[in-house]
PDB file of N, CA and C in Angstrom:
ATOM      1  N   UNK A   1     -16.143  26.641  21.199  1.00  0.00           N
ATOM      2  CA  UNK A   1     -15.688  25.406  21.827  1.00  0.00           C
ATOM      3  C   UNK A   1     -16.004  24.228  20.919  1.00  0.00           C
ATOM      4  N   UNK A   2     -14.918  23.351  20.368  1.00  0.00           N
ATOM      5  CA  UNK A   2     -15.024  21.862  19.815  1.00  0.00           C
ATOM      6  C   UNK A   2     -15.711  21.304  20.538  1.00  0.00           C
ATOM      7  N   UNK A   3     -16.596  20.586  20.051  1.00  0.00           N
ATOM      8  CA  UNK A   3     -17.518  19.266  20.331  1.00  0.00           C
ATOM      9  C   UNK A   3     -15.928  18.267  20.955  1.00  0.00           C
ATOM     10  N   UNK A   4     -16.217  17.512  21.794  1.00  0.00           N
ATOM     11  CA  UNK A   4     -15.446  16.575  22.561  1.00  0.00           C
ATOM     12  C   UNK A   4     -14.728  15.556  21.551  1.00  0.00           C
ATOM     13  N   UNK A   5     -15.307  15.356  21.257  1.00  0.00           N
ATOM     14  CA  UNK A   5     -14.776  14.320  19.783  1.00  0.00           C
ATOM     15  C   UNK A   5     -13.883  14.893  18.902  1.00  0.00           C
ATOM     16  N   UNK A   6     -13.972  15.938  18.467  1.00  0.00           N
ATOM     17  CA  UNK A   6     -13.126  16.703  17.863  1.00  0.00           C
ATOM     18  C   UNK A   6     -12.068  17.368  18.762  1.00  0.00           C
ATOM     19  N   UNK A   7     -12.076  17.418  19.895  1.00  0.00           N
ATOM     20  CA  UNK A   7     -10.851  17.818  20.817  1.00  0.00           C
ATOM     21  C   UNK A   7     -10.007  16.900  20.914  1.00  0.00           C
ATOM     22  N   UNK A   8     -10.467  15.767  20.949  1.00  0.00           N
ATOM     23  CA  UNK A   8      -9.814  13.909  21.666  1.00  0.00           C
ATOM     24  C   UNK A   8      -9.432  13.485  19.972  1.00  0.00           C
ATOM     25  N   UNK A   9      -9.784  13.840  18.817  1.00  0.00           N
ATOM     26  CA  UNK A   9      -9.527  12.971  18.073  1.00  0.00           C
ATOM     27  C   UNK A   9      -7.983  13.465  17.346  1.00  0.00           C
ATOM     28  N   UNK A  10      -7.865  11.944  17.012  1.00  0.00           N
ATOM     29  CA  UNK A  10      -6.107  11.861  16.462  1.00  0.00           C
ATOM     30  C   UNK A  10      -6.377  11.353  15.021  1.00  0.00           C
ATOM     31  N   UNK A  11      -5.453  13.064  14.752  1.00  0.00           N
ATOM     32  CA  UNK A  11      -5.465  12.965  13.356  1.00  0.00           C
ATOM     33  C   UNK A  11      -3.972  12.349  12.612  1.00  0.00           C
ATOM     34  N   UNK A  12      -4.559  11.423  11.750  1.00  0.00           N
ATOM     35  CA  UNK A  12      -3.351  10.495  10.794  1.00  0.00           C
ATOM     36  C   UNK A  12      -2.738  11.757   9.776  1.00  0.00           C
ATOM     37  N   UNK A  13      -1.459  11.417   9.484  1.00  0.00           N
ATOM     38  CA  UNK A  13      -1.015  12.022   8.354  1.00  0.00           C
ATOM     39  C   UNK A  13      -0.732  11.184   7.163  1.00  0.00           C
ATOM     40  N   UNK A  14      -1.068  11.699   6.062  1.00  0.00           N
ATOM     41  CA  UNK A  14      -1.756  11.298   4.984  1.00  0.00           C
ATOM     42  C   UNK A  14      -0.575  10.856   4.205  1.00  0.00           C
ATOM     43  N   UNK A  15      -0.939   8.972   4.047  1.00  0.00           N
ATOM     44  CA  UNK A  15       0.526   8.512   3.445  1.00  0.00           C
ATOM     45  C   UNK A  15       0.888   9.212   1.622  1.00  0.00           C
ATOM     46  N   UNK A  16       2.302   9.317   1.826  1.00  0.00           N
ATOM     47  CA  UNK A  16       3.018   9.467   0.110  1.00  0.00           C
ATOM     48  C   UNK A  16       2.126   8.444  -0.676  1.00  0.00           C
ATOM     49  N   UNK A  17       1.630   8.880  -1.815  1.00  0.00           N
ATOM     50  CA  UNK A  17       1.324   7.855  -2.931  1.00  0.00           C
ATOM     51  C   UNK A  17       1.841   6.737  -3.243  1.00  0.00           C
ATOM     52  N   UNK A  18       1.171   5.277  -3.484  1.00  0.00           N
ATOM     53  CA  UNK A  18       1.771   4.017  -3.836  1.00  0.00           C
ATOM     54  C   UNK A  18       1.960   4.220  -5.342  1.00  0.00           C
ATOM     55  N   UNK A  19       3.497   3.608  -5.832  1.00  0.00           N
ATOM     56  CA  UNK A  19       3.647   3.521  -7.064  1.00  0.00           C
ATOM     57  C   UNK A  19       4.164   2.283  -7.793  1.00  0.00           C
ATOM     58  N   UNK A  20       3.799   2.253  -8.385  1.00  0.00           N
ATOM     59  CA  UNK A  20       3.872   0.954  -8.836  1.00  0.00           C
ATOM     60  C   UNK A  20       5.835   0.439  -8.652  1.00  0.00           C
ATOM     61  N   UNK A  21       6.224  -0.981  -8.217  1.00  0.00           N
ATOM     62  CA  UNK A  21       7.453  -0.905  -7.907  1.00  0.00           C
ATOM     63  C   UNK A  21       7.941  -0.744  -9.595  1.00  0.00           C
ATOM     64  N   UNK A  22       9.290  -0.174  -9.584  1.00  0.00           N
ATOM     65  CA  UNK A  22      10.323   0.063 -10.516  1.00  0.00           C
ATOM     66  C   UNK A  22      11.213  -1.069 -10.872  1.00  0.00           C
ATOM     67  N   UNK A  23      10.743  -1.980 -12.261  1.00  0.00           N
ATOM     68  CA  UNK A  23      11.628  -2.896 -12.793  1.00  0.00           C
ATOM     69  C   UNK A  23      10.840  -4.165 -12.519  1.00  0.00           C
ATOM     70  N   UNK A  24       9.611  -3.963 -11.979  1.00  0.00           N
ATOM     71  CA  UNK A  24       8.840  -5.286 -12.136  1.00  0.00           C
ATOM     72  C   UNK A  24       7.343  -5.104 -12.834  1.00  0.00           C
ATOM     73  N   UNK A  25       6.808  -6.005 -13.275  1.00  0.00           N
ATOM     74  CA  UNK A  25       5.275  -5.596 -14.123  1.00  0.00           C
ATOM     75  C   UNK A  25       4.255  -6.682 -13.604  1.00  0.00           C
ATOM     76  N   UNK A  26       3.450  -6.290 -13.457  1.00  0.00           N
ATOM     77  CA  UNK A  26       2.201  -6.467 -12.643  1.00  0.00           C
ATOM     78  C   UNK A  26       1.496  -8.071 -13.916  1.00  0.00           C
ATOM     79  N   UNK A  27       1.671  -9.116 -13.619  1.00  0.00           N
ATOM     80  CA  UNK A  27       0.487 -10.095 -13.862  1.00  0.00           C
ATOM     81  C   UNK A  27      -0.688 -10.639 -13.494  1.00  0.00           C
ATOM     82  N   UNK A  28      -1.801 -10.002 -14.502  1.00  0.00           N
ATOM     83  CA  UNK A  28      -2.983 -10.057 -14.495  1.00  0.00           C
ATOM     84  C   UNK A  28      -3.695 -11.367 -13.595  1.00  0.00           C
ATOM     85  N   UNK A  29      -3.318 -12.706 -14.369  1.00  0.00           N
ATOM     86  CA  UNK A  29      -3.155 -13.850 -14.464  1.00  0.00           C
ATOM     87  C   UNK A  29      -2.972 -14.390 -12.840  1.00  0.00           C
ATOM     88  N   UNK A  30      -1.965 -14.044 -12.853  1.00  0.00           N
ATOM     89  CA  UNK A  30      -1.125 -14.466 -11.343  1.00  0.00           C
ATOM     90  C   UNK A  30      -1.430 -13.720 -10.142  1.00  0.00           C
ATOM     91  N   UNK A  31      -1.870 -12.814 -10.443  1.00  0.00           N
ATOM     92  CA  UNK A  31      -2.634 -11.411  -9.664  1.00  0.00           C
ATOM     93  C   UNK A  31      -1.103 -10.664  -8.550  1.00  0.00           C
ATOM     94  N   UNK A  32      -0.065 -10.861  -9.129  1.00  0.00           N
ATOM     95  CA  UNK A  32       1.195 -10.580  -8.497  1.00  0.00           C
ATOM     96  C   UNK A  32       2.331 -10.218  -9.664  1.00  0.00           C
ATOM     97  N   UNK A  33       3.187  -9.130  -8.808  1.00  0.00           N
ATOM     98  CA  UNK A  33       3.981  -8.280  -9.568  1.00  0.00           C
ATOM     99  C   UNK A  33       5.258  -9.562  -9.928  1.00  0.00           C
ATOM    100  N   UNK A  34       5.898  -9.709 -11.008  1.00  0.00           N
ATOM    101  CA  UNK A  34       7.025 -10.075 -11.088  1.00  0.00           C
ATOM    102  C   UNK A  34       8.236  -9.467 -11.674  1.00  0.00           C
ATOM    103  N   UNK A  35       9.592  -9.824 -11.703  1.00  0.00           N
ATOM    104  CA  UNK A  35      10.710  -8.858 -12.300  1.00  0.00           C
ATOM    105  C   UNK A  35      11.121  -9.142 -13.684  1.00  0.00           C
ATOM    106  N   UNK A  36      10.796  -7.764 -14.443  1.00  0.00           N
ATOM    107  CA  UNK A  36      11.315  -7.739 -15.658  1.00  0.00           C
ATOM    108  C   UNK A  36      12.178  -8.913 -16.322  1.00  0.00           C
ATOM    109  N   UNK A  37      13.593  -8.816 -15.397  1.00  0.00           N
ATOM    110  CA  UNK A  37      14.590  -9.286 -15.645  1.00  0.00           C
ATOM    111  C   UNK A  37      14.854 -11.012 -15.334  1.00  0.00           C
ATOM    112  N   UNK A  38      14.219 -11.254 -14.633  1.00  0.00           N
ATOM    113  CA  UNK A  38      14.772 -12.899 -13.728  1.00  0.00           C
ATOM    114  C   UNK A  38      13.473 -13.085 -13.450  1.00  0.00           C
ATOM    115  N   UNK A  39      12.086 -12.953 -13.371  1.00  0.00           N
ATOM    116  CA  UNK A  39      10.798 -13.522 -13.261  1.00  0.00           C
ATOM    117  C   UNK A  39      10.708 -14.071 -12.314  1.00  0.00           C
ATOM    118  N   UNK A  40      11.371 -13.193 -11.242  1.00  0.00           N
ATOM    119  CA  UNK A  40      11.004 -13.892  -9.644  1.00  0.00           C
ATOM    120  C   UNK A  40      10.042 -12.875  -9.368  1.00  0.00           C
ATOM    121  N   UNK A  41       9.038 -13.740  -8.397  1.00  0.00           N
ATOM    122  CA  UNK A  41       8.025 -12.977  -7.944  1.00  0.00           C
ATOM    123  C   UNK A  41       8.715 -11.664  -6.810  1.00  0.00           C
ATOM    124  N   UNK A  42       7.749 -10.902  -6.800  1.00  0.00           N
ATOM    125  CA  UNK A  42       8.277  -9.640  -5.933  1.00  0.00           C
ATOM    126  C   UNK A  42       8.070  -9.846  -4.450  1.00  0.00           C
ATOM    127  N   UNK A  43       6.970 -10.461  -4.133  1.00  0.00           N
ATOM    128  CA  UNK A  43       7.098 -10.782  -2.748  1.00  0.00           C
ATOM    129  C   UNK A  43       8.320 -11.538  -2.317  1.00  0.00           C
ATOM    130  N   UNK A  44       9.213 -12.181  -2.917  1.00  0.00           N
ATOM    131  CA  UNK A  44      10.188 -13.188  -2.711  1.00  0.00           C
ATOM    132  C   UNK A  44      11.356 -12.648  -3.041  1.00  0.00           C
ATOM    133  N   UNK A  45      11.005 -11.081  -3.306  1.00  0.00           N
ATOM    134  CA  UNK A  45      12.498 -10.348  -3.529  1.00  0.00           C
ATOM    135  C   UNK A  45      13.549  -9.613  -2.085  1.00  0.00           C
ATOM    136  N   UNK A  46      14.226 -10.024  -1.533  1.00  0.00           N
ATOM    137  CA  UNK A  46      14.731  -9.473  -0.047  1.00  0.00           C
ATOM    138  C   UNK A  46      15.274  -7.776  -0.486  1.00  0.00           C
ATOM    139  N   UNK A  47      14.922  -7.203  -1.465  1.00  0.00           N
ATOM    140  CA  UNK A  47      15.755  -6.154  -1.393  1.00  0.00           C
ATOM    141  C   UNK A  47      14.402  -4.929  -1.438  1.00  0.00           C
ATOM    142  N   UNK A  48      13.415  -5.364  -1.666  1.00  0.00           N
ATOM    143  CA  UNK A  48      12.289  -4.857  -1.950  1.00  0.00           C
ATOM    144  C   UNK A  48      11.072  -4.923  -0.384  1.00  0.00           C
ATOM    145  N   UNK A  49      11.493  -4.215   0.494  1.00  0.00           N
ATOM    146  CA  UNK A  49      10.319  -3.939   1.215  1.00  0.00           C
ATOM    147  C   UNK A  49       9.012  -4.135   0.789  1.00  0.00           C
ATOM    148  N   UNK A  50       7.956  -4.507   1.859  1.00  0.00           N
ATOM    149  CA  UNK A  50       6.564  -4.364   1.154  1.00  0.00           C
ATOM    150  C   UNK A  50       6.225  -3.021   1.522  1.00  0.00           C
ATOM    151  N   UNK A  51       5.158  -2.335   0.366  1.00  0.00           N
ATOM    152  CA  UNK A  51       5.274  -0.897   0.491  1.00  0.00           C
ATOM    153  C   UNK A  51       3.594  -0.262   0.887  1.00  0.00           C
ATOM    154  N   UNK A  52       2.886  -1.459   1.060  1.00  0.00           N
ATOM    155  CA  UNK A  52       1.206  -1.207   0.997  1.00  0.00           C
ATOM    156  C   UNK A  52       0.355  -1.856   0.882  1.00  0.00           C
ATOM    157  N   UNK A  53      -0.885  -1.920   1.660  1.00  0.00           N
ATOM    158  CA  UNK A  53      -1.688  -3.157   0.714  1.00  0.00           C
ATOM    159  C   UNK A  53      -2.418  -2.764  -0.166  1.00  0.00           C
ATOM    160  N   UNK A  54      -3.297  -3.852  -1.057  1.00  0.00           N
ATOM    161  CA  UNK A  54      -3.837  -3.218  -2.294  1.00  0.00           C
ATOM    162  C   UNK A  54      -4.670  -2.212  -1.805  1.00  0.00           C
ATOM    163  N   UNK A  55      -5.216  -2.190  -0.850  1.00  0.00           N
ATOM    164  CA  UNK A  55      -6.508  -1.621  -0.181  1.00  0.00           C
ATOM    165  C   UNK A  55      -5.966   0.150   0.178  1.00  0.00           C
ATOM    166  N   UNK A  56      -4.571   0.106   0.631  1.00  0.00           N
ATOM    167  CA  UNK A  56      -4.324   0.727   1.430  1.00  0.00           C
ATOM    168  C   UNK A  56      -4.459   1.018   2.772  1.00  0.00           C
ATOM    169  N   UNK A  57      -5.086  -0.511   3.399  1.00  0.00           N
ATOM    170  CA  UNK A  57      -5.360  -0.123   5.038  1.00  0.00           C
ATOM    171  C   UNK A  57      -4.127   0.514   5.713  1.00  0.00           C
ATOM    172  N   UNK A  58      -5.145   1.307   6.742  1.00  0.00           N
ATOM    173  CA  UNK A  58      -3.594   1.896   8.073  1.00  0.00           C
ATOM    174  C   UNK A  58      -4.361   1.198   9.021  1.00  0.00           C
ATOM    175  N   UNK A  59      -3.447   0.854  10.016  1.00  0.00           N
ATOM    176  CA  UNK A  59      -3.617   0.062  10.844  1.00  0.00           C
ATOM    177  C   UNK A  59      -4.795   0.287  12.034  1.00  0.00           C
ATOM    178  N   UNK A  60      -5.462   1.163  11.583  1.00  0.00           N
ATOM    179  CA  UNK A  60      -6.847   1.353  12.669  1.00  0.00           C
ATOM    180  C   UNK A  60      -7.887   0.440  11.441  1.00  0.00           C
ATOM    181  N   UNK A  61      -7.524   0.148  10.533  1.00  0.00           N
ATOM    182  CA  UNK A  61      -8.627  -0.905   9.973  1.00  0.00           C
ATOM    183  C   UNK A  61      -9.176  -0.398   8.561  1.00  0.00           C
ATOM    184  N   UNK A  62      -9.168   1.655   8.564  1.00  0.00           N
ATOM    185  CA  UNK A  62      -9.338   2.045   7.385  1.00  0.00           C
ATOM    186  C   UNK A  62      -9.125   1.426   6.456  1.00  0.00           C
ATOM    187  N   UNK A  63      -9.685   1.758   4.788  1.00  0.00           N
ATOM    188  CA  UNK A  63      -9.392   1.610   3.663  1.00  0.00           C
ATOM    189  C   UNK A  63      -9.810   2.363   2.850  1.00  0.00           C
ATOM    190  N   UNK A  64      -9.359   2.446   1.917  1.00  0.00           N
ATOM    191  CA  UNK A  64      -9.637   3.463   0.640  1.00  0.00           C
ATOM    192  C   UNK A  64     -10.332   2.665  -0.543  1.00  0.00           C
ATOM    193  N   UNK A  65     -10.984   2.108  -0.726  1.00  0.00           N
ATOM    194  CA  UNK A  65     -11.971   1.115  -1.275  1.00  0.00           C
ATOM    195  C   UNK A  65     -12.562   2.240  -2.367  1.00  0.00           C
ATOM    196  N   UNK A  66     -12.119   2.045  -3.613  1.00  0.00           N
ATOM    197  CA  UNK A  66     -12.980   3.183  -4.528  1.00  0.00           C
ATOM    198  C   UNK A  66     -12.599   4.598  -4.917  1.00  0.00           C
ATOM    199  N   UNK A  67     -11.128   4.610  -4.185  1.00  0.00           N
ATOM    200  CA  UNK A  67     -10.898   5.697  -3.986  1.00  0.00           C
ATOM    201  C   UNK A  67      -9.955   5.613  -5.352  1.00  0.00           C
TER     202      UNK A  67
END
């Protein structure tokens, strides 16, 4: 018999890997990705979803800090 905690608990499935976006390069400086091509920042791109935070939190608060 599972301990209670382990019966009740909800298990996450484990996100796809973050990769770096395709066609923009990361400034050190600015601490934000911009595009190769036209040097607009990536947050300000509408075609580009946001895909993660740096941290990787999921929304129970986790993070991957070190990982």
């Amino acid at each position: 018999m599972k301990h209670i905690l382990l019966q009740e608990a909800f298990i996450y499935r484990k996100r796809k890997a973050l990769s770096a976006p395709a066609g923009f390069v990361y400034n050190k400086s600015a601490g934000a990705w911009f595009s190769e091509v036209t040097y607009d920042a990536l947050v300000k791109n509408s075609q580009f979803p946001s895909i993660g935070t740096k941290k990787e939190d999921i929304e129970t608060g986790e993070d991957h800090k070190g990982q």
